[in-house]
Protein backbone atom coordinates (compact mmCIF):
# COMPACT_ATOMS: atom_id res chain seq x y z
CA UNK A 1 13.39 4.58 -15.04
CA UNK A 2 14.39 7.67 -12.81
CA UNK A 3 18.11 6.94 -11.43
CA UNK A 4 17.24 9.23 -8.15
CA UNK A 5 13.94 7.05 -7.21
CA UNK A 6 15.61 3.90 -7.82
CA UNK A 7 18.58 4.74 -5.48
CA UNK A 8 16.77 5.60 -2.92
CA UNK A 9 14.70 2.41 -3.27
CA UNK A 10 18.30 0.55 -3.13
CA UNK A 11 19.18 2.49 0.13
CA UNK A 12 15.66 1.51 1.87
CA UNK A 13 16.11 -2.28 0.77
CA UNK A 14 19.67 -2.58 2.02
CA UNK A 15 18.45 -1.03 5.25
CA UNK A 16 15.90 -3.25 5.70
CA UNK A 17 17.77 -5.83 5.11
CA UNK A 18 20.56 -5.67 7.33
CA UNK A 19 18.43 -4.90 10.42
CA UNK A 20 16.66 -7.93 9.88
CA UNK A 21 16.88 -10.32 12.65
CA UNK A 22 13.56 -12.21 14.01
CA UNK A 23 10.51 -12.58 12.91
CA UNK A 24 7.03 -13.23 14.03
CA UNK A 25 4.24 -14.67 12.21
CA UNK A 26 0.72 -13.68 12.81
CA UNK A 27 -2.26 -15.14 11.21
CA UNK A 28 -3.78 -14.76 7.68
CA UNK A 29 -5.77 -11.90 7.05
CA UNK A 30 -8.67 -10.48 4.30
CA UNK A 31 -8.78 -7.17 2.85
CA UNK A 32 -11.41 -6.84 0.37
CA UNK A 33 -12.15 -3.74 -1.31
CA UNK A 34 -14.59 -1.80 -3.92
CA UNK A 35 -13.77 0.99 -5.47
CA UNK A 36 -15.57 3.37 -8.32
CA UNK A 37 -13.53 5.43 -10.40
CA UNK A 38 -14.02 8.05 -12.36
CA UNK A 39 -12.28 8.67 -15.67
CA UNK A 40 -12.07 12.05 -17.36
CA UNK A 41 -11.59 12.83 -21.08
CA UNK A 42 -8.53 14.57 -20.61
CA UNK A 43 -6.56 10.93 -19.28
CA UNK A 44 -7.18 11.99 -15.54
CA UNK A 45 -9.00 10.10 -12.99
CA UNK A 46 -11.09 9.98 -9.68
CA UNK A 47 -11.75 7.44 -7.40
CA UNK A 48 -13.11 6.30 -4.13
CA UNK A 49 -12.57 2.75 -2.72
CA UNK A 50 -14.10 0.99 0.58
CA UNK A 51 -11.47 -1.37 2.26
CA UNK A 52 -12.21 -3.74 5.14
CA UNK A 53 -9.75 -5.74 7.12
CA UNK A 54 -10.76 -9.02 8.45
CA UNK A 55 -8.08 -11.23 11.11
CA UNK A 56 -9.06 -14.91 10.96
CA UNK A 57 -7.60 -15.81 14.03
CA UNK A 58 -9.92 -16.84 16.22
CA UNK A 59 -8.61 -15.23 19.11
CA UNK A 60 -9.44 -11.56 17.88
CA UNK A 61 -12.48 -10.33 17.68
CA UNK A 62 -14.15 -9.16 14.33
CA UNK A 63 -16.42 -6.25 15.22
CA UNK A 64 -19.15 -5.58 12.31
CA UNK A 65 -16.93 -8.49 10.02
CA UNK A 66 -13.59 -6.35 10.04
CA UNK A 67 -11.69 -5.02 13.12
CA UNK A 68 -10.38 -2.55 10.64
CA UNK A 69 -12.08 -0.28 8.02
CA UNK A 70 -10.67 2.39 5.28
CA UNK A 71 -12.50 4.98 3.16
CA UNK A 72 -10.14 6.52 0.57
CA UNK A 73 -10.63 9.28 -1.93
CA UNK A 74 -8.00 10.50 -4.94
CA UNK A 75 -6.83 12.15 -7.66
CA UNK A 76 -4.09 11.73 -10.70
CA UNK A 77 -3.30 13.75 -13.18
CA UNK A 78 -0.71 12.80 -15.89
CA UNK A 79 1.71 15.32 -17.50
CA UNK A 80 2.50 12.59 -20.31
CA UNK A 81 2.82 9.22 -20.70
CA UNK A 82 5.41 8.30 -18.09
CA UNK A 83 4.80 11.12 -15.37
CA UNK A 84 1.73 11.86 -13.45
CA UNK A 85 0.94 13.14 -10.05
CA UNK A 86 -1.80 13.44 -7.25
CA UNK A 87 -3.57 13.32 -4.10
CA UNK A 88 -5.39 10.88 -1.94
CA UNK A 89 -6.69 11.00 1.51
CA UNK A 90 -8.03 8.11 3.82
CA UNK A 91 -9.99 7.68 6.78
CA UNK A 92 -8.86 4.86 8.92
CA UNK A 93 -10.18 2.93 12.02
CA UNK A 94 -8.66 0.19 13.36
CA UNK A 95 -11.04 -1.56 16.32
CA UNK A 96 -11.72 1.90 18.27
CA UNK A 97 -9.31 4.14 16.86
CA UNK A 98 -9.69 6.35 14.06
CA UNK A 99 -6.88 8.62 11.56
CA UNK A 100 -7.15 11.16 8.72
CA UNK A 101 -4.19 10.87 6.64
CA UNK A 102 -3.67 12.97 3.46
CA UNK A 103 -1.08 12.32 0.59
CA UNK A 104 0.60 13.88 -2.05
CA UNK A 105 2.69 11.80 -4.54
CA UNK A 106 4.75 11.71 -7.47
CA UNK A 107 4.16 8.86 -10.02
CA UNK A 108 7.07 7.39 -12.74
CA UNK A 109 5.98 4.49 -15.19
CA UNK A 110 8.70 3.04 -18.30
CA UNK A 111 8.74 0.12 -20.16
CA UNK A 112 11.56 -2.56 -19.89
CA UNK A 113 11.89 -5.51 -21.88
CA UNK A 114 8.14 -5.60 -22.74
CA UNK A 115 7.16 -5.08 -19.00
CA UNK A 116 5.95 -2.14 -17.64
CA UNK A 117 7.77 -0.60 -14.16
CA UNK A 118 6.65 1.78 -12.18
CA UNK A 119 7.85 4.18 -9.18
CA UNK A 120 5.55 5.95 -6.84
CA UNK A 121 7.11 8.10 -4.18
CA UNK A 122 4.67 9.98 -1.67
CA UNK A 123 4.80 11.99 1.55
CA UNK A 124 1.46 11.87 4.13
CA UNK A 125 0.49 12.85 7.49
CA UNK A 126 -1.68 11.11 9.71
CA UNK A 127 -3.92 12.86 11.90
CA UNK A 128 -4.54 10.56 14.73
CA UNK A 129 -7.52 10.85 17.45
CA UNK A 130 -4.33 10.45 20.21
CA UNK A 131 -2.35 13.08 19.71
CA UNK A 132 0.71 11.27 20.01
CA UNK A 133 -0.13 9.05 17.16
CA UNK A 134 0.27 11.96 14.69
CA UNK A 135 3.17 11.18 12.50
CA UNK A 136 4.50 12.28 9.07
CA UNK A 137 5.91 9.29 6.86
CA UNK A 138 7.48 8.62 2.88
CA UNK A 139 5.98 6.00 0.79
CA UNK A 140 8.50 4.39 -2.14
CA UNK A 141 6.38 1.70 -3.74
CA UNK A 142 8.47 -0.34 -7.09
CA UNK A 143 6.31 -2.64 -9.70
CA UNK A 144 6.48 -4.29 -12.51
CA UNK A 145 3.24 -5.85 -14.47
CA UNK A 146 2.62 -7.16 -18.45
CA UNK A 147 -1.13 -6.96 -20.07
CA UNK A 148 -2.03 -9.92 -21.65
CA UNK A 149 -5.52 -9.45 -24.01
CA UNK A 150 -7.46 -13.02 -23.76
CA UNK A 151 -9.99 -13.38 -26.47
CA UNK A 152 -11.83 -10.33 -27.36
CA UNK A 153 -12.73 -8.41 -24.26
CA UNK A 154 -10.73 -10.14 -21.15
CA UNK A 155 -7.73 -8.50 -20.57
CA UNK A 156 -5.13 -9.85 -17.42
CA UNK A 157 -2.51 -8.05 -15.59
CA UNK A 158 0.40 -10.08 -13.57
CA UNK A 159 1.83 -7.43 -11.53
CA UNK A 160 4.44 -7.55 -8.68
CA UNK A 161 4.81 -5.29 -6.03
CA UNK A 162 6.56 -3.55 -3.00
CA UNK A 163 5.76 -0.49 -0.79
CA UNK A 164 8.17 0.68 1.90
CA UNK A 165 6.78 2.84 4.46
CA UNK A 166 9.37 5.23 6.55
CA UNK A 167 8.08 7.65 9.56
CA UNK A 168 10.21 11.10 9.24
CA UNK A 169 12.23 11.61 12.25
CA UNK A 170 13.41 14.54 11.67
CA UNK A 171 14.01 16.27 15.48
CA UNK A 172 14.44 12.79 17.22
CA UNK A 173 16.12 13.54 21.45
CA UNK A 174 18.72 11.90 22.33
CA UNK A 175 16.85 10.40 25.35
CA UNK A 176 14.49 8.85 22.72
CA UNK A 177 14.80 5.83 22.26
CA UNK A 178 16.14 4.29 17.99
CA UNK A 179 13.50 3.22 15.90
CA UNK A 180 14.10 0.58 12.95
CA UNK A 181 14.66 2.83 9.19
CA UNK A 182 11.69 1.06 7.08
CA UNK A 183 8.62 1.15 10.12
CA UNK A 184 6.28 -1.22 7.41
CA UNK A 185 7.01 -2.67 3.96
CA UNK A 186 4.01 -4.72 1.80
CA UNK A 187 4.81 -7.38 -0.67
CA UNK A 188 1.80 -7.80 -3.13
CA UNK A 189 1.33 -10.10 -6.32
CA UNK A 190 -2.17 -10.05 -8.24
CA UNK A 191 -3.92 -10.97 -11.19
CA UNK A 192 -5.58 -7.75 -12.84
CA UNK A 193 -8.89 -8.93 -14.72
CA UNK A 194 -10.26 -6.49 -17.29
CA UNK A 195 -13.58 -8.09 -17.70
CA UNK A 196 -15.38 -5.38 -19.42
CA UNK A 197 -14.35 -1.96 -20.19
CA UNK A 198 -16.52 -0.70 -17.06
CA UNK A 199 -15.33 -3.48 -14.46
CA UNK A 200 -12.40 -4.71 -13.27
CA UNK A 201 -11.81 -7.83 -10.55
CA UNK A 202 -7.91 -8.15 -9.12
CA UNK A 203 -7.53 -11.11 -6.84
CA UNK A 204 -4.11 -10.85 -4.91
CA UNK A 205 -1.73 -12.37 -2.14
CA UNK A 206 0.95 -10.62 -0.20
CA UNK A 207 2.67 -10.21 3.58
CA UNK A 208 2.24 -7.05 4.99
CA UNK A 209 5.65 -6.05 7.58
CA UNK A 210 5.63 -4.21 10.52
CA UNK A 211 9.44 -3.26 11.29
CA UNK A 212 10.37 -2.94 15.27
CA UNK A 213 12.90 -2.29 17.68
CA UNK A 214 11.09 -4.44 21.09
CA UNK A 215 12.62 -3.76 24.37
CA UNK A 216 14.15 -6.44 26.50
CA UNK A 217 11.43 -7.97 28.94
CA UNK A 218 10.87 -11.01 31.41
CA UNK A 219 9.39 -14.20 30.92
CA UNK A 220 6.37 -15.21 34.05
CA UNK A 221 9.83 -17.35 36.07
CA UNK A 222 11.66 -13.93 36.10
CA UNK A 223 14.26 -15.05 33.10
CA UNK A 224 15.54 -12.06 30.68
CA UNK A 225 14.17 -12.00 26.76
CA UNK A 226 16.44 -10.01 25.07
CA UNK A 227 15.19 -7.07 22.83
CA UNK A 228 16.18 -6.11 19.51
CA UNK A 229 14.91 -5.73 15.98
CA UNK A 230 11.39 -7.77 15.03
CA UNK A 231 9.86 -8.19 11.98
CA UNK A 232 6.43 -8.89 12.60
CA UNK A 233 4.81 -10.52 9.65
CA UNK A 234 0.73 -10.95 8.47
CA UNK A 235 -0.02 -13.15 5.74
CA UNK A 236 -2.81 -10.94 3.18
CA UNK A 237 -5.52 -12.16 0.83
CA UNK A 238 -7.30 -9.12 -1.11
CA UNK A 239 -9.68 -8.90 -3.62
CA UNK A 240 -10.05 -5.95 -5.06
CA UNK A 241 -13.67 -4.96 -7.69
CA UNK A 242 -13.67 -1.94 -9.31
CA UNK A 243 -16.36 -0.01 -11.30
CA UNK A 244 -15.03 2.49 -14.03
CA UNK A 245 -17.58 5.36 -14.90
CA UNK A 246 -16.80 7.28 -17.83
CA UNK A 247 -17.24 11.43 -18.35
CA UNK A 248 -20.04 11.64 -20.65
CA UNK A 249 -21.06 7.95 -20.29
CA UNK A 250 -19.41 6.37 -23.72
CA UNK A 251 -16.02 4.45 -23.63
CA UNK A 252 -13.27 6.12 -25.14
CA UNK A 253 -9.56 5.04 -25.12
CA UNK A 254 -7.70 6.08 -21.34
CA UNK A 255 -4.59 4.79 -19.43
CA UNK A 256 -5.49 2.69 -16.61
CA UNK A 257 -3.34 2.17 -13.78
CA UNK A 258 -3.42 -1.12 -11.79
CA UNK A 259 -6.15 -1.52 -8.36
CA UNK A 260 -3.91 -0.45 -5.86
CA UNK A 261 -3.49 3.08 -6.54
């Protein structure tokens, strides 16, 4: 495992950490998605994967099934067996508001103990329909998964996961006001179901974080609510299908990486 990535995941953890204070709890939420990918003979890969977002609080409306929607597009190319890197870039719109956000990242994978662990460390920039929603951010996501063959085709996957998300600030004024270090962190654990060699079904459960700094407000009788760091929390059910189409149509040995790319 690379020393540098895994120090810097230390130093966003311990961040986190200590600037946790309160926390909110919204309701559960459902993000299915498909995805088709595209394997190459040389080990590389392709993909595109549909995501919706569905709220199931009742309160919030659900326009089309999902208040939020996400087309995504990528590419991966490995240099050997523990080193790859690539591209992706997504189309978001959450409700009325829509972002282009393209990605490059850098991809480590060992094996510990039998387990496999992996490192992906990325930089993006979203290009928001508001201007002043453009912003540049770092991705450092940490797993660690085992493959399991059952009977003669079924294959499962355990895999844990975490993804912290950091906006760069890199010219912040003084006058502006502090933001929290880690701005959203994802906890993810899934069941990876090789079915067949072309299709893949990964069921998973998770809380997606949204890191804050709120500023002190009022209640309606006038009395003070103190601000400070929030950590405002959303249960996640996914389940993610995904259709593997090989160059050349025939099946022929590759190394493939887990649904959430």
């Amino acid at each position: 495992m690379h020393k540098s990535i895994v120090l810097g995941a230390t130093t966003l953890l311990a961040a986190g950490t200590a600037q946790a204070q309160k926390h909110i709890r919204y309701e559960l939420e459902l993000w299915p998605e498909a995805q088709v990918e595209y394997a190459l003979q040389s080990g590389d890969y392709a993909f595109v994967g549909l995501r919706g977002q569905r709220t199931t609080d009742a309160a919030i409306a659900n326009p089309a099934g999902f208040y939020g929607k996400q087309l995504q597009v990528g590419y991966e190319h490995f240099w050997n067996s523990q080193w790859s890197l690539g591209g992706t870039a997504r189309y978001q719109r959450v409700e009325d508001a829509g972002a282009f956000t393209p990605e490059g990242f850098l991809r480590h994978r060992g094996d510990l103990g039998g387990f496999t662990v992996g490192q992906r460390l990325s930089a993006e920039y979203r290009f928001a329909e508001a201007a002043d929603q453009n912003r540049a951010s770092t991705r450092l996501r940490l797993d660690v998964e085992r493959a399991f063959q059952i009977g003669r085709s079924v294959r499962i996957r355990p895999r844990l996961s975490y993804e912290m998300t950091a906006y760069l600030r890199l010219q912040r004024a003084e006058d502006e006001p502090k933001e929290r270090f880690i701005d959203f962190g994802l906890a993810r654990g899934e069941v990876g179901l090789r079915l067949t060699d072309w299709l893949d079904l990964t069921p998973w459960a998770g809380y997606a974080t949204a890191y804050q700094l709120v500023l002190g407000q009022t209640d309606e009788e006038g009395n003070p609510i103190p601000g400070g760091p929030r950590n405002f929390r959303t249960p996640v059910l996914g389940l993610d299908l995904r259709l593997t189409v090989f160059q050349g149509i025939r099946v022929f040995e590759r190394r493939q990486l887990p649904t959430q790319h």
